[in-house]
C-alpha atoms as a PDB file:
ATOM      1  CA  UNK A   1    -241.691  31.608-186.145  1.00  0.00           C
ATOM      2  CA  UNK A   2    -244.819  33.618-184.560  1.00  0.00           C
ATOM      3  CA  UNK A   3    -247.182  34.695-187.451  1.00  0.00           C
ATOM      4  CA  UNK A   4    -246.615  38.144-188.763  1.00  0.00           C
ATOM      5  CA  UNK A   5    -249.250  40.452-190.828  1.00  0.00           C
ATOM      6  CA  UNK A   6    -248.022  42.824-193.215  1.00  0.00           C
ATOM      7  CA  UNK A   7    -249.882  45.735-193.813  1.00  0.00           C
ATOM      8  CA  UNK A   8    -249.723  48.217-196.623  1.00  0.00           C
ATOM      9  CA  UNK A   9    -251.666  51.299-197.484  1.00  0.00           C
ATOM     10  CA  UNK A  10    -252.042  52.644-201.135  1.00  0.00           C
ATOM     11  CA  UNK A  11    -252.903  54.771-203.594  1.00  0.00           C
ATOM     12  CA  UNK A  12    -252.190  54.571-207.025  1.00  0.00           C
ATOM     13  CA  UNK A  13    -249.207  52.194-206.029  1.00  0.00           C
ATOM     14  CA  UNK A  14    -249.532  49.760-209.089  1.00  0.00           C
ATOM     15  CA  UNK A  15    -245.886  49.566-210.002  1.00  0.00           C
ATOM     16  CA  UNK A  16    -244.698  49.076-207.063  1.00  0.00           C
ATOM     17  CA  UNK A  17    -247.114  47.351-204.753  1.00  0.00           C
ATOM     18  CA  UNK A  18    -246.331  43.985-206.248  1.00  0.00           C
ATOM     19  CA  UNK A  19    -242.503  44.463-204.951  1.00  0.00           C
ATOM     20  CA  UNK A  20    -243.757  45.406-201.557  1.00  0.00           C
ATOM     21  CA  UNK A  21    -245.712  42.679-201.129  1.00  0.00           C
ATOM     22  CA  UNK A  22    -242.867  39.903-202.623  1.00  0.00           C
ATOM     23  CA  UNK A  23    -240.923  41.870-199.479  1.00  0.00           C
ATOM     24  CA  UNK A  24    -243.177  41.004-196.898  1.00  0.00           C
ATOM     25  CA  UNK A  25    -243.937  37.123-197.684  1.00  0.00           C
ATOM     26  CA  UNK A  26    -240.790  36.443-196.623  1.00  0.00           C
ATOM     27  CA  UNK A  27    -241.522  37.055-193.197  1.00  0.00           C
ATOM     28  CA  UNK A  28    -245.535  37.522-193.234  1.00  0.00           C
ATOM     29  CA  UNK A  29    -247.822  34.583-193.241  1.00  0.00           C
ATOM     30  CA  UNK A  30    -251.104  37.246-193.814  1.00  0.00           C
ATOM     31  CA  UNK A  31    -251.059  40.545-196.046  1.00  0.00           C
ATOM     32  CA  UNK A  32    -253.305  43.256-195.973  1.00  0.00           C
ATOM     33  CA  UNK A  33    -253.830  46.350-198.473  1.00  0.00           C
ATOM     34  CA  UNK A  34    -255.759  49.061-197.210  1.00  0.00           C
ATOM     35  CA  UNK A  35    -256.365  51.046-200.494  1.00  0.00           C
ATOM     36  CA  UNK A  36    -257.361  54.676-200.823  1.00  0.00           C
ATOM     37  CA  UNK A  37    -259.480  53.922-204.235  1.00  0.00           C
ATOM     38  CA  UNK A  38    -256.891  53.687-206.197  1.00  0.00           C
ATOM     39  CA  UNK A  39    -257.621  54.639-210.197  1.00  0.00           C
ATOM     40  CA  UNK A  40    -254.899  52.522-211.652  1.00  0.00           C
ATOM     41  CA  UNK A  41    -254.618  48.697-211.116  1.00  0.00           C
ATOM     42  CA  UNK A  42    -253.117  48.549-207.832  1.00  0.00           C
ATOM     43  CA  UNK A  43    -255.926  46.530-206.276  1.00  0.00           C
ATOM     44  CA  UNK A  44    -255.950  44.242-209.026  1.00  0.00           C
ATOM     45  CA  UNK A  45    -252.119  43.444-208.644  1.00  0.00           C
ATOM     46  CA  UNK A  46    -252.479  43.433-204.934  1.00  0.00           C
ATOM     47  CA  UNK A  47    -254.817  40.983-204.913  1.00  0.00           C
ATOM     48  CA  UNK A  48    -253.087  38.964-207.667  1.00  0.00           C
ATOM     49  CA  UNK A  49    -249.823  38.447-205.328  1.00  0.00           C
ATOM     50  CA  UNK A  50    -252.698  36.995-202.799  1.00  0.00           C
ATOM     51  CA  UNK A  51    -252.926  39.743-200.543  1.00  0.00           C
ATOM     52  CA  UNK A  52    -256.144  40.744-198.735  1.00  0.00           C
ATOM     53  CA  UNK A  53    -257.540  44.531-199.927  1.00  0.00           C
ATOM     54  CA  UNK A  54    -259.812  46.590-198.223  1.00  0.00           C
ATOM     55  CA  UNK A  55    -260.659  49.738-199.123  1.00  0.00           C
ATOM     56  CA  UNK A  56    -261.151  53.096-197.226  1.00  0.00           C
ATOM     57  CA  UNK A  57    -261.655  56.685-198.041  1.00  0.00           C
ATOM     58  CA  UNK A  58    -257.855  58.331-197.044  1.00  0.00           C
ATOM     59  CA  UNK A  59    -258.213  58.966-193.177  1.00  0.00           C
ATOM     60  CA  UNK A  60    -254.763  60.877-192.719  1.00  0.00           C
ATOM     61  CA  UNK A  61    -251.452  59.173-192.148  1.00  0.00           C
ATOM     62  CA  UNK A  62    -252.183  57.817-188.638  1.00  0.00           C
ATOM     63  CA  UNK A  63    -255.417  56.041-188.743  1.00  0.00           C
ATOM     64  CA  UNK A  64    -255.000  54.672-191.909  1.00  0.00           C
ATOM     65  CA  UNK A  65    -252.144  53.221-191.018  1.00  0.00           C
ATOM     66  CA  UNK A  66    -253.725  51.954-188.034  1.00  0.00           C
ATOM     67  CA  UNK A  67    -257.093  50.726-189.931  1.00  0.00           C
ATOM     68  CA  UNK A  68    -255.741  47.274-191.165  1.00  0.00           C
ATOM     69  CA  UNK A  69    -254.265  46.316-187.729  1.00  0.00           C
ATOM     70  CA  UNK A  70    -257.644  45.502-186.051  1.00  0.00           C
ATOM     71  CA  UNK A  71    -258.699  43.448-189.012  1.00  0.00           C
ATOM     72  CA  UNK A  72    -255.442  41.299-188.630  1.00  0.00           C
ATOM     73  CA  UNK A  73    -255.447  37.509-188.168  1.00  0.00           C
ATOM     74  CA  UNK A  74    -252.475  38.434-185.874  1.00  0.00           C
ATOM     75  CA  UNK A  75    -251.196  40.394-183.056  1.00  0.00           C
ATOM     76  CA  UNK A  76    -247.837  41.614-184.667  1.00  0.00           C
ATOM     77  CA  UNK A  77    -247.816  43.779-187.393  1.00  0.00           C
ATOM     78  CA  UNK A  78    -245.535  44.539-190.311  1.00  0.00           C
ATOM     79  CA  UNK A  79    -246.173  47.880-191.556  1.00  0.00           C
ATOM     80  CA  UNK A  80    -244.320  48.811-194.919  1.00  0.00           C
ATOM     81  CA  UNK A  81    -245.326  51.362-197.267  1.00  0.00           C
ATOM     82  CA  UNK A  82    -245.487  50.587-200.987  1.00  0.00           C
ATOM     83  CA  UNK A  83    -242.114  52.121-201.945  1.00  0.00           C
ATOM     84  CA  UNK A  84    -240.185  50.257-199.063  1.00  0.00           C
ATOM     85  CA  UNK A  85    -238.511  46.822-199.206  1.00  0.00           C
ATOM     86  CA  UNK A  86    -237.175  44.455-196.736  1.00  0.00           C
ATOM     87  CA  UNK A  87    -233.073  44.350-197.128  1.00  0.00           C
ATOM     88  CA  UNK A  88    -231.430  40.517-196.595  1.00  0.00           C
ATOM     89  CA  UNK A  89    -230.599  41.485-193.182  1.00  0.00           C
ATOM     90  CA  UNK A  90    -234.049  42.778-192.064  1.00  0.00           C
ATOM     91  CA  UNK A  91    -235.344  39.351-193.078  1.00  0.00           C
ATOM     92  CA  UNK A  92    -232.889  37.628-191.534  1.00  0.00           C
ATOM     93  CA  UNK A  93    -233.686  39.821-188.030  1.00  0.00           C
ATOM     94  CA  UNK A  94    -236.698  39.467-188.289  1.00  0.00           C
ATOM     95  CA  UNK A  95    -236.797  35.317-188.560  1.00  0.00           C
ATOM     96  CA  UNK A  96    -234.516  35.077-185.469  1.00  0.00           C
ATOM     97  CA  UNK A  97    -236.636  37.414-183.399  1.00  0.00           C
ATOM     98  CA  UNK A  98    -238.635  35.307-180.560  1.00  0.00           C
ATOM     99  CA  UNK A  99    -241.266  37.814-180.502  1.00  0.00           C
ATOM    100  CA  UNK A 100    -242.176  36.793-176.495  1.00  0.00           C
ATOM    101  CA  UNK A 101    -243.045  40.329-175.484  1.00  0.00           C
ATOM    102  CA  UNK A 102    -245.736  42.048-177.143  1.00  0.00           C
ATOM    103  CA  UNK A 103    -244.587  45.231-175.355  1.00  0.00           C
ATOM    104  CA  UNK A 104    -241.612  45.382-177.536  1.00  0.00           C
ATOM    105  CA  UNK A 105    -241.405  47.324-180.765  1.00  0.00           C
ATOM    106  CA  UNK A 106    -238.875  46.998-183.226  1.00  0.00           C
ATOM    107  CA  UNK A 107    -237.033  49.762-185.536  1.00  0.00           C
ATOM    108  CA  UNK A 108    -235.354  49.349-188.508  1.00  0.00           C
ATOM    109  CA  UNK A 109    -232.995  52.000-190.137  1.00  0.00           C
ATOM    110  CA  UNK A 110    -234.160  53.096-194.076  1.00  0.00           C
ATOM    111  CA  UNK A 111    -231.764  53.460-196.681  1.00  0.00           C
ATOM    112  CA  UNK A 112    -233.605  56.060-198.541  1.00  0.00           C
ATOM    113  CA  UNK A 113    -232.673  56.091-202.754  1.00  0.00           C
ATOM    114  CA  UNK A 114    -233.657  59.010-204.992  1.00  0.00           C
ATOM    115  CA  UNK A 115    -233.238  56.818-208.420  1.00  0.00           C
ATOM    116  CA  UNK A 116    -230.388  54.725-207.701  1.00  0.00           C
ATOM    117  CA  UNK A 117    -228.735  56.807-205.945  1.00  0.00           C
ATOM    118  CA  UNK A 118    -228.585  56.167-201.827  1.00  0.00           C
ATOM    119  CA  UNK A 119    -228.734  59.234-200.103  1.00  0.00           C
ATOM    120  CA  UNK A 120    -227.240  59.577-196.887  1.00  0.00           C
ATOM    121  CA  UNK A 121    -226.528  63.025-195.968  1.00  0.00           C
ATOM    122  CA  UNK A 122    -228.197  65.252-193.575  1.00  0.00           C
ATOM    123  CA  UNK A 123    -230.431  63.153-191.554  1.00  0.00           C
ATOM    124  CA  UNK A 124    -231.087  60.684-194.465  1.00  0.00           C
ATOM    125  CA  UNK A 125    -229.454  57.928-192.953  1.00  0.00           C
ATOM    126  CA  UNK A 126    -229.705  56.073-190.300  1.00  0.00           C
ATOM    127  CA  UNK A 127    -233.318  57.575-190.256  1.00  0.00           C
ATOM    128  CA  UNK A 128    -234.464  54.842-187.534  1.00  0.00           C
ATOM    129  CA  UNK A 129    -238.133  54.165-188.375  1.00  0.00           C
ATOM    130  CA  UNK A 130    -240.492  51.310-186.349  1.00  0.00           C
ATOM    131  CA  UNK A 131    -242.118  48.873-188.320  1.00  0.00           C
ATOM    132  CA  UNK A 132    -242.850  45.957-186.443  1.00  0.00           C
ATOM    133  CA  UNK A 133    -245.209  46.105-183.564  1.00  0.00           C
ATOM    134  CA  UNK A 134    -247.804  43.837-181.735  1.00  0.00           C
ATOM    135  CA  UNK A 135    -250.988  45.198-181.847  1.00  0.00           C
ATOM    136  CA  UNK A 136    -252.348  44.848-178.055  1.00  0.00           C
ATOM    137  CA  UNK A 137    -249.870  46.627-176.702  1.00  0.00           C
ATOM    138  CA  UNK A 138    -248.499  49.221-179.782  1.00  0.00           C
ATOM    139  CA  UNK A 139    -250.219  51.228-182.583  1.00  0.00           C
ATOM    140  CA  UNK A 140    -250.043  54.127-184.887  1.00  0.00           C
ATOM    141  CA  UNK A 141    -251.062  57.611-183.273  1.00  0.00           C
ATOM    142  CA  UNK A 142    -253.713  59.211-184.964  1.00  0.00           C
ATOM    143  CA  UNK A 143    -251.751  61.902-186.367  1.00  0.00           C
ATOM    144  CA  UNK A 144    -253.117  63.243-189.610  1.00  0.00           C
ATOM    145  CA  UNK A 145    -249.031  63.584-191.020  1.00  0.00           C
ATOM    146  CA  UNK A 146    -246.149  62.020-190.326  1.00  0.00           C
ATOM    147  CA  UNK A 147    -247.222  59.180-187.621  1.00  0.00           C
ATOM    148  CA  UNK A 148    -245.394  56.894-185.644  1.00  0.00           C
ATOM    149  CA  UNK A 149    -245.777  53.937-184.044  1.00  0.00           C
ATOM    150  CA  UNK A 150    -246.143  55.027-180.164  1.00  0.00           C
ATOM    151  CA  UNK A 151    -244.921  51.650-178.047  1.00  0.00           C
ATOM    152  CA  UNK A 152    -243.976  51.104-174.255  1.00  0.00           C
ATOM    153  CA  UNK A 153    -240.226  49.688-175.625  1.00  0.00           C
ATOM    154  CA  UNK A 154    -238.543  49.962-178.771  1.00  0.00           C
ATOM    155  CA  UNK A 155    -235.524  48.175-179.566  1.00  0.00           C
ATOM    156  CA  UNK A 156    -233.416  48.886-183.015  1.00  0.00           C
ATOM    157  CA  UNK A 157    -232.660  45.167-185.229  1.00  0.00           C
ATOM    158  CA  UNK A 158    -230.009  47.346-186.621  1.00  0.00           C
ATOM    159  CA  UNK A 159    -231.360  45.812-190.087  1.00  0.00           C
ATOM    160  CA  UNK A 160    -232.147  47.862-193.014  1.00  0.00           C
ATOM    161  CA  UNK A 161    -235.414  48.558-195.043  1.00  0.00           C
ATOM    162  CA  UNK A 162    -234.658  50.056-198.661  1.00  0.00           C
ATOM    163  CA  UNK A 163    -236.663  52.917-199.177  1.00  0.00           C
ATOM    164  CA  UNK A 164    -237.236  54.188-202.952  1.00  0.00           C
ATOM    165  CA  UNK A 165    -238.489  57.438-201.853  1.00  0.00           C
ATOM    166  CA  UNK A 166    -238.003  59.558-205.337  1.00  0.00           C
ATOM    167  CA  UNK A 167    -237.550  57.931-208.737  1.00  0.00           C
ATOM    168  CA  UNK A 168    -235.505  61.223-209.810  1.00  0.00           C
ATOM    169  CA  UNK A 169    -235.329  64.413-208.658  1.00  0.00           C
ATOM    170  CA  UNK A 170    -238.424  65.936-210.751  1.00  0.00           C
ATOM    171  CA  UNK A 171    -240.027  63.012-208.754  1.00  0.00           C
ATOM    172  CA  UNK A 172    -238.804  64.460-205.555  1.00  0.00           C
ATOM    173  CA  UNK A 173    -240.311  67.877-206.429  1.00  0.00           C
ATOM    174  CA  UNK A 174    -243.230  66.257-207.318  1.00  0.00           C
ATOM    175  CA  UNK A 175    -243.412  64.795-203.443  1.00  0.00           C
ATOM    176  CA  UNK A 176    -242.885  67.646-202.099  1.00  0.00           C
ATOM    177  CA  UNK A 177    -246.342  69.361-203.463  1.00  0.00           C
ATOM    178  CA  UNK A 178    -247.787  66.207-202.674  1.00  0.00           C
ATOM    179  CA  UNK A 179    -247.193  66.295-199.268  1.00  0.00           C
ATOM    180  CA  UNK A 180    -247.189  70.104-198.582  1.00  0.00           C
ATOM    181  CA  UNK A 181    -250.863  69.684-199.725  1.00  0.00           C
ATOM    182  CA  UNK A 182    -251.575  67.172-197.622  1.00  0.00           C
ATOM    183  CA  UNK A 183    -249.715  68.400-194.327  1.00  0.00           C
ATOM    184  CA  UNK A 184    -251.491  72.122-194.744  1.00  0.00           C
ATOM    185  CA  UNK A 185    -254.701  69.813-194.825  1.00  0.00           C
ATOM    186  CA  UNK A 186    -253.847  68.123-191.741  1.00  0.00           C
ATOM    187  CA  UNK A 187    -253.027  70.962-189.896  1.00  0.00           C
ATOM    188  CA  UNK A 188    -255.881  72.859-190.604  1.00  0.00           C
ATOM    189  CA  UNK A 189    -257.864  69.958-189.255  1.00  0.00           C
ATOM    190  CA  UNK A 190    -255.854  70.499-186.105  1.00  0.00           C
ATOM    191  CA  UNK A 191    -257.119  74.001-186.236  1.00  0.00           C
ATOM    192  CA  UNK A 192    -253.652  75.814-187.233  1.00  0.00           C
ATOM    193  CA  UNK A 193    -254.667  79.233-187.937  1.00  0.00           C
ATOM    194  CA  UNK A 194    -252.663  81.065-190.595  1.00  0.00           C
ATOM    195  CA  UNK A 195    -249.837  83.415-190.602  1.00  0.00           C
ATOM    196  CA  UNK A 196    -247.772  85.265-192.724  1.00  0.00           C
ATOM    197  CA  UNK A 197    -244.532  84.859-191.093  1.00  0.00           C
ATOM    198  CA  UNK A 198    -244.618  81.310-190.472  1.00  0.00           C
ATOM    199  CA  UNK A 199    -243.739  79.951-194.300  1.00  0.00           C
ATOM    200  CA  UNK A 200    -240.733  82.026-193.931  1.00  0.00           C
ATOM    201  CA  UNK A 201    -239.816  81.235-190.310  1.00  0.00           C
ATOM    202  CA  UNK A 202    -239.929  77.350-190.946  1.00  0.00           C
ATOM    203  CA  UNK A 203    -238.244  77.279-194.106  1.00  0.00           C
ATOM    204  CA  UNK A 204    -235.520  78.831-192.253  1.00  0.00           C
ATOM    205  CA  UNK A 205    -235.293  76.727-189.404  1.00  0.00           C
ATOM    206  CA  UNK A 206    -235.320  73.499-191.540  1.00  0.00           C
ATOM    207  CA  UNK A 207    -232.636  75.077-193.294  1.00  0.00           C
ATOM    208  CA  UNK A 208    -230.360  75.443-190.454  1.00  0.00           C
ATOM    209  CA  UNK A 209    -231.421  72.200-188.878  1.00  0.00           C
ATOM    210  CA  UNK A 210    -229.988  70.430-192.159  1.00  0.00           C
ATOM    211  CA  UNK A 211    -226.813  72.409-192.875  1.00  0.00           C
ATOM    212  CA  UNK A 212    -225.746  72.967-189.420  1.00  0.00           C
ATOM    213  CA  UNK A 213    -227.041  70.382-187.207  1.00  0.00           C
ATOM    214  CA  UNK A 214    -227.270  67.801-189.168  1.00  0.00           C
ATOM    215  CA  UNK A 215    -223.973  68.728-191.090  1.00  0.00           C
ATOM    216  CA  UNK A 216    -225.466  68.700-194.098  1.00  0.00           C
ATOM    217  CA  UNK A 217    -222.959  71.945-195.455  1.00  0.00           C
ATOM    218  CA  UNK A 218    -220.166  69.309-194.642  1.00  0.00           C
ATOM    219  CA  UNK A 219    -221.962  66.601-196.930  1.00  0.00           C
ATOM    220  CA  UNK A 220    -221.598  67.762-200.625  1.00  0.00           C
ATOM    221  CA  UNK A 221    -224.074  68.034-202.686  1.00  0.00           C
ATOM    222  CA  UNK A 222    -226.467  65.503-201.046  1.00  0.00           C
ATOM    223  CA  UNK A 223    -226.687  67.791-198.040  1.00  0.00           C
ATOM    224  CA  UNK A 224    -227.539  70.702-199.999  1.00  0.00           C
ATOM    225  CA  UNK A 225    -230.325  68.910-201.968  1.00  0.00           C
ATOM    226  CA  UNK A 226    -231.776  67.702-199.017  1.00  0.00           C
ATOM    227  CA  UNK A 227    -231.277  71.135-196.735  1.00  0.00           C
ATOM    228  CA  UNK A 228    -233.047  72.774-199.963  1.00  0.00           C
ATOM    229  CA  UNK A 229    -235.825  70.344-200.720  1.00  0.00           C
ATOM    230  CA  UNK A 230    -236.835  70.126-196.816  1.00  0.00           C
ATOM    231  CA  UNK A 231    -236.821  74.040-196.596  1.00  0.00           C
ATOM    232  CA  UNK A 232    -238.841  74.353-199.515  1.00  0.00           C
ATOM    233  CA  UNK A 233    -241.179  71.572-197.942  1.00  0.00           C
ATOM    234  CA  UNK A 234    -241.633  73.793-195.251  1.00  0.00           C
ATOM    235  CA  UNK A 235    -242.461  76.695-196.702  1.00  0.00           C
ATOM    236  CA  UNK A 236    -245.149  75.050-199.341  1.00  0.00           C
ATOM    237  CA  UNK A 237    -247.357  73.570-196.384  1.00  0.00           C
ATOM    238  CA  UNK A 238    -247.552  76.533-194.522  1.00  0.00           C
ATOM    239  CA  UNK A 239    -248.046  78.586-197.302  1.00  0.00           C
ATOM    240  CA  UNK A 240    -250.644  76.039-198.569  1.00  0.00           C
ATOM    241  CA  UNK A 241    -251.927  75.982-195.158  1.00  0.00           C
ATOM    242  CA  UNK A 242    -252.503  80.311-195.464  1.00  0.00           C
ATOM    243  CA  UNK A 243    -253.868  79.461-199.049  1.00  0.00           C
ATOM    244  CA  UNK A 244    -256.253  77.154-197.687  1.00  0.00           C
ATOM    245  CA  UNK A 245    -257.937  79.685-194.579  1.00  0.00           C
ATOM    246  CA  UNK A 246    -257.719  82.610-197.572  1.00  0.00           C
ATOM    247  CA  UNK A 247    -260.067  80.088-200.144  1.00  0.00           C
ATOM    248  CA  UNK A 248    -262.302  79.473-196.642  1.00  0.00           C
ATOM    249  CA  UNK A 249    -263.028  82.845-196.158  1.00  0.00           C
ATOM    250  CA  UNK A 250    -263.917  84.018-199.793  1.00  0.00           C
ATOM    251  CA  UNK A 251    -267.989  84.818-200.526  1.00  0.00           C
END
C-alpha cells in the first residue's frame, strides 16, 4: 500500500482527538496534528497516540488545513478533522486503492450524527466531502471558511466517514455561534462591507434552499431542525459580520 499521512487540525479537541487518530492508523503510516494552542490536553494525548504536533496560531480554515501537508513525509494526504472517523468501508476503500495518479482526488460521503442520532435530511446526507489527496498535484484553497480541497479529478469511493458533528442539540447551538463568529471574521478579511438587509436576506434563502430544494419540509422533523439551524447560521454571521464594522468604527 503507498504511504498515507493523516493530518488533523485542533483546538481544544482532547476528547476526541485520540479517536481520530486510532481512525487514521489504519490506513496512515505518518500523523500529523497541527494545533491551534490548545488549553486543554489535546497535544498531550495527540502526542501520546504517537502522532507528530505542530503548532500554529489559527490561520482560517484553508491554510491551516493546508499547513501540515508541506511538512508531510508523503505525497498523499488524509485530512480528517477531530470529530470525524473512518467507517469499515472507508478503510477498506482506501487499502484497495492503487493510488497511481496523483492527479486523482478521492471523496467520501459523511454520515453526520447529532448525539446518536444520524441525521440525514435536507442535504445532510450524502454530503460528499474530499479527503484524500496527493499533495503535488491537489491542496486546500486558502479560503478563510468552509475550504475544499480544489483537485484536477475527483472520484467518489462511495465509502463513508462518520461525522459526530453535535453531541446534542444545545451542542449544535453552541456551533452555530462558533462558527457565525468565525465566518463574519473571515469575511471581513475578504473585505465584506456591512448591510442591513443581508442577515435577513440569507436567512431566508437558506431557508428555502433546505425546505424546498433540498426537501427538507418532506423530511420530518430532521428537515426542519436543519432548515432552522442553517437559517439561523446565516443570519448570526452576517449580523456578526455588521456587529463587527459597527465595533470598528466606534472612537
Amino acid at each position: 500500500m503507498i504511504p498515507i499521512t493523516g493530518i488533523v487540525i485542533t483546538l481544544n479537541e482532547e476528547t476526541r482527538i485520540g479517536d481520530c487518530i486510532d481512525s487514521l492508523k489504519m490506513v496512515c503510516d505518518e500523523i500529523i496534528v497541527v494545533d491551534s494552542f490548545s488549553q486543554d490536553d489535546t497535544v498531550r494525548v495527540a502526542e501520546g497516540k504517537g502522532a507528530t504536533v505542530l503548532l500554529q496560531k489559527y490561520l482560517g480554515d484553508g491554510p491551516q488545513k493546508a499547513f501540515g501537508a508541506p511538512r508531510a513525509s508523503n505525497d498523499w494526504i488524509l485530512a480528517l478533522d477531530a470529530d470525524e472517523r473512518l467507517d469499515e468501508d472507508a478503510v477498506a476503500a482506501i487499502r484497495n486503492l492503487s493510488l497511481d495518479d496523483p492527479s486523482v482526488a478521492y471523496s467520501f460521503r459523511r454520515r453526520n450524527f447529532c448525539g446518536n442520532h444520524w441525521v440525514k435530511a435536507a442535504g445532510f446526507y450524502p454530503d460528499e466531502v474530499v479527503r484524500l489527496y496527493n499533495r503535488r498535484t491537489s491542496g486546500y484553497l486558502p479560503k478563510k471558511a468552509h475550504s475544499s480541497v480544489q483537485s484536477p479529478r475527483v472520484e467518489s469511493t462511495g465509502a463513508h466517514i462518520r461525522h459526530f458533528t453535535y453531541e446534542n442539540l444545545s451542542h449544535w447551538i453552541q456551533r452555530i455561534d462558533q462558527l457565525s463568529t468565525r465566518d463574519a471574521w473571515a469575511m471581513k478579511e475578504r473585505g465584506v462591507s456591512p448591510s442591513a438587509f443581508r442577515p435577513a436576506g440569507h436567512a431566508l434563502s437558506a431557508m428555502i434552499r433546505k425546505l424546498i430544494l433540498k426537501g427538507g419540509l418532506l423530511q420530518g422533523s430532521d428537515g426542519l431542525t436543519v432548515a432552522m439551524t442553517t437559517a439561523f447560521h446565516a443570519y448570526m454571521k452576517y449580523a456578526k459580520l455588521n456587529e463587527l464594522h459597527e465595533n470598528e468604527r466606534q472612537p
